[in-house]
C-alpha atoms as a PDB file:
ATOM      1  CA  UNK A   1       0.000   0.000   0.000  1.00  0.00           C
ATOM      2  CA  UNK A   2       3.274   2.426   0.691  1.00  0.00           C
ATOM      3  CA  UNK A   3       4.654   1.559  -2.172  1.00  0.00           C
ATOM      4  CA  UNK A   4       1.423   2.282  -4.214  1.00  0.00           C
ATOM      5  CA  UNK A   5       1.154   5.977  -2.541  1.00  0.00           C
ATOM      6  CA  UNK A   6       4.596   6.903  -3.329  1.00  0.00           C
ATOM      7  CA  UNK A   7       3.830   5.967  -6.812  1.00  0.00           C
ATOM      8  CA  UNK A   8       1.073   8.427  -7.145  1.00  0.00           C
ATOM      9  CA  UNK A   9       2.614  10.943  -5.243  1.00  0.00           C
ATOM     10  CA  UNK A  10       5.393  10.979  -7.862  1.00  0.00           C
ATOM     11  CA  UNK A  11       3.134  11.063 -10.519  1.00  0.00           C
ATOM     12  CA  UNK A  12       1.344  13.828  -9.066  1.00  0.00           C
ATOM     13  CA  UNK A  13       4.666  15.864  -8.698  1.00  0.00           C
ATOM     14  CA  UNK A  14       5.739  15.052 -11.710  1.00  0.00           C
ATOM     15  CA  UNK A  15       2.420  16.001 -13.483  1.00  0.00           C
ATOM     16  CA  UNK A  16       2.973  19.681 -11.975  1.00  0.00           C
ATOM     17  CA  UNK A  17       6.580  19.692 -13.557  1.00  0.00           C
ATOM     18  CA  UNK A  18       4.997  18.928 -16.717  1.00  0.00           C
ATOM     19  CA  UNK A  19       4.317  22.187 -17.874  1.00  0.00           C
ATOM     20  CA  UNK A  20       8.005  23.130 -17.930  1.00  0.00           C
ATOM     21  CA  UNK A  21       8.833  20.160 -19.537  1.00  0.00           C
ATOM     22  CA  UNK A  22      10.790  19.937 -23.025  1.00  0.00           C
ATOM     23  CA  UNK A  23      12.888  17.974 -24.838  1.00  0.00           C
ATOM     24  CA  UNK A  24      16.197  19.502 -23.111  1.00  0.00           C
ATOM     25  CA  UNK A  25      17.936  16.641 -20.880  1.00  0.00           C
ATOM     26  CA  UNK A  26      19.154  19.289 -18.034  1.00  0.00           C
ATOM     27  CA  UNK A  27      15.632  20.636 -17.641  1.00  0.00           C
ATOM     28  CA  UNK A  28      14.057  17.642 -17.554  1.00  0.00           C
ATOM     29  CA  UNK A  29      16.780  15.785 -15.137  1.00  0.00           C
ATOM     30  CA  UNK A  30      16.014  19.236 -12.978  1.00  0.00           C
ATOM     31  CA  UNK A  31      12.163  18.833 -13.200  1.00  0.00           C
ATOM     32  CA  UNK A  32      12.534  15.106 -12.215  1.00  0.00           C
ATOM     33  CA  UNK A  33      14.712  15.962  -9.576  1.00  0.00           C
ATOM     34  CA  UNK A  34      12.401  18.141  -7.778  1.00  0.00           C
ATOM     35  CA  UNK A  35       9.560  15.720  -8.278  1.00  0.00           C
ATOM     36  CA  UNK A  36      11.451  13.019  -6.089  1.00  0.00           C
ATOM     37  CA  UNK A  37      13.135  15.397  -3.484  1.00  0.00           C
ATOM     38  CA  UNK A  38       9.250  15.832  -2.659  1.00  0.00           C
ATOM     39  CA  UNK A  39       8.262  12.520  -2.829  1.00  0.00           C
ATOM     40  CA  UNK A  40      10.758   9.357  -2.561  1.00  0.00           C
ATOM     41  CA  UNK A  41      14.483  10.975  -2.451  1.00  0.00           C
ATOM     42  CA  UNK A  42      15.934  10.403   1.257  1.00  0.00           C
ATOM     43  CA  UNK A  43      18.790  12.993   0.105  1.00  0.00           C
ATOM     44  CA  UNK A  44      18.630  15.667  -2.404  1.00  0.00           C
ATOM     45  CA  UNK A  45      18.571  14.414  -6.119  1.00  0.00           C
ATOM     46  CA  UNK A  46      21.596  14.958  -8.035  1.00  0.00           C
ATOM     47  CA  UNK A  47      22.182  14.732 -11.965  1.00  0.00           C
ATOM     48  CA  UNK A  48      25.123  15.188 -14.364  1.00  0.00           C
ATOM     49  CA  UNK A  49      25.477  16.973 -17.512  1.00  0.00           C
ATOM     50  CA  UNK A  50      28.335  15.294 -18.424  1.00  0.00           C
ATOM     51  CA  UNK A  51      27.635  11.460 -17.309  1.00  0.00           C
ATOM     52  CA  UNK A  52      23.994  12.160 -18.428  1.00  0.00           C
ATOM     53  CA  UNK A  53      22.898  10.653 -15.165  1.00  0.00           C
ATOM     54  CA  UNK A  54      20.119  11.197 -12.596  1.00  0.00           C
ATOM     55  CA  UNK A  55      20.937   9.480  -8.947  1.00  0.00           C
ATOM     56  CA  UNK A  56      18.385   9.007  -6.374  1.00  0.00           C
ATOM     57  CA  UNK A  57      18.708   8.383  -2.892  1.00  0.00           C
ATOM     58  CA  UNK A  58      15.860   6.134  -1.805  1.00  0.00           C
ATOM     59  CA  UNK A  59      14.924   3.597   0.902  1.00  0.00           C
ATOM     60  CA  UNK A  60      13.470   0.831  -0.860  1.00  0.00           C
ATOM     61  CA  UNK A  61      15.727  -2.873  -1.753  1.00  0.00           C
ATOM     62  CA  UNK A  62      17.268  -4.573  -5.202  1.00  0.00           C
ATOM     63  CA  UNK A  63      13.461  -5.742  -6.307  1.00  0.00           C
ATOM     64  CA  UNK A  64      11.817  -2.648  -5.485  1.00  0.00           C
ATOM     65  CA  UNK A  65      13.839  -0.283  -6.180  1.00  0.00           C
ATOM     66  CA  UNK A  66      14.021  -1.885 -10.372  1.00  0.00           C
ATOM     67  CA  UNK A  67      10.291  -1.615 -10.109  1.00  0.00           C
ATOM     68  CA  UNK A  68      10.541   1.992  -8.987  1.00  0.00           C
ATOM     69  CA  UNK A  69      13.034   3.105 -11.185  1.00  0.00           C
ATOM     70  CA  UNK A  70      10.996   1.175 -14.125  1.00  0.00           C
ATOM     71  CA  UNK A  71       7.729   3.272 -12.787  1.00  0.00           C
ATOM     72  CA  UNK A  72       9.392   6.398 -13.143  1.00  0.00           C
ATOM     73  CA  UNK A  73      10.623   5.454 -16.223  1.00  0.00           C
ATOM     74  CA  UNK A  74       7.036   4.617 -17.348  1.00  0.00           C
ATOM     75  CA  UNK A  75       5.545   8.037 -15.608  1.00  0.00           C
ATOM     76  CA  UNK A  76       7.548  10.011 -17.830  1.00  0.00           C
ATOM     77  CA  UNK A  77       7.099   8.710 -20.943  1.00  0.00           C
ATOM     78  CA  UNK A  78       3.162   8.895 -19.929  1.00  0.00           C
ATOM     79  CA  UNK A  79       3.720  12.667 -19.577  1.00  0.00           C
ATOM     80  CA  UNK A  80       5.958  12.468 -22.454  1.00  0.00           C
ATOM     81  CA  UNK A  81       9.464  13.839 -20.999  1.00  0.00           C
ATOM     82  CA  UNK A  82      11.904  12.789 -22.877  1.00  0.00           C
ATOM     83  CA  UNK A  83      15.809  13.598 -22.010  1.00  0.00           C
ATOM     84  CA  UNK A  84      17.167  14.687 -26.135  1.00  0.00           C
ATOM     85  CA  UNK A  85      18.853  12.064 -28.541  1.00  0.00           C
ATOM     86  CA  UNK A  86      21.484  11.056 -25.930  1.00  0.00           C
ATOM     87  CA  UNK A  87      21.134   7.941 -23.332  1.00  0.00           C
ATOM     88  CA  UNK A  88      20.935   9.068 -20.117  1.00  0.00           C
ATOM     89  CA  UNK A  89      20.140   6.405 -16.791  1.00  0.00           C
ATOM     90  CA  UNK A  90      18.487   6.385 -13.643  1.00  0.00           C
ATOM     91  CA  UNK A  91      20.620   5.555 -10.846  1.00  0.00           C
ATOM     92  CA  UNK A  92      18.331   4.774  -8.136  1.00  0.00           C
ATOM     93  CA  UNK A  93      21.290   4.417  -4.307  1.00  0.00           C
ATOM     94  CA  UNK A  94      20.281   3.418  -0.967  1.00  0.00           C
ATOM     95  CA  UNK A  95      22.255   4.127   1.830  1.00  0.00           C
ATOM     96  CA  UNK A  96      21.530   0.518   3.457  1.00  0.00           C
ATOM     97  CA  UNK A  97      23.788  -0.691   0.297  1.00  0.00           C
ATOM     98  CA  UNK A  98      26.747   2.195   1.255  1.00  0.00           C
ATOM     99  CA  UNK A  99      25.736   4.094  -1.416  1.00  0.00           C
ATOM    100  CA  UNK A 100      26.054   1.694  -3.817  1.00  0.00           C
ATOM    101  CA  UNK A 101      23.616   1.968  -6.865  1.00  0.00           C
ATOM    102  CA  UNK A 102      20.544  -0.691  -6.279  1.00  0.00           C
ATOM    103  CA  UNK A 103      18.814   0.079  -9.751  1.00  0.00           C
ATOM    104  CA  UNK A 104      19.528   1.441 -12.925  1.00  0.00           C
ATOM    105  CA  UNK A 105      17.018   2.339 -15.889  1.00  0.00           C
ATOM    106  CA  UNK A 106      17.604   4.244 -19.195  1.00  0.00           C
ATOM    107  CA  UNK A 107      15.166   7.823 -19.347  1.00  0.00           C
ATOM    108  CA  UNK A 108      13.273   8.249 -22.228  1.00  0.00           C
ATOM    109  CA  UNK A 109      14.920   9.492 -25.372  1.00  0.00           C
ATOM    110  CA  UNK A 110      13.132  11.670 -27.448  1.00  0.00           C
ATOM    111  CA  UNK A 111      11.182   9.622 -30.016  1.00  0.00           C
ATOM    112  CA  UNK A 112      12.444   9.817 -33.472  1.00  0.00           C
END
């Protein structure tokens, strides 16, 4: 049930981010970034230009946390957010794992 509210919560947040969304990857790895400090991020979201790269702090295990990163995945492309012609990932952490990354997903590229 948790899991289920977080889940909507994020979609909710990033719904309101939607209306600044485009097809450039720094505003959108911004936009998504403030959607989960809200919602799921235990520490503040970070994201790099250069590694094209969005880590997430969150307290949720291996199993989950794929299934989360694979719903935020799915959220965005719903609200059609794409992140430009490069691959960039989803780097979902937890600090029970040292920091280590649990869960990695690709971001939607902009469709072709």
């Amino acid at each position: 049930m948790m899991g289920r509210l977080v889940v909507l919560a994020l979609s909710v947040s990033i719904s309101a981010g939607q209306a600044l969304a485009d097809d450039d990857a720094v505003s959108n790895a911004e936009m998504l970034c403030r959607a989960v400090d809200t919602t799921i991020s235990l520490s503040p979201c970070t994201y790099s230009e250069e590694a094209k790269t969005v880590t997430v702090s969150v307290a949720t295990a291996g199993g989950d946390a794929q299934a989360l990163c694979q719903t935020i995945r799915s959220s965005l492309v719903e609200k059609q957010i794409y992140f430009g012609a490069d691959p960039w990932k989803l780097d979902l952490k937890s600090p029970a794992s040292g920091d280590s990354t649990i869960a990695s997903c690709d971001l939607p590229q902009t469709p072709h």
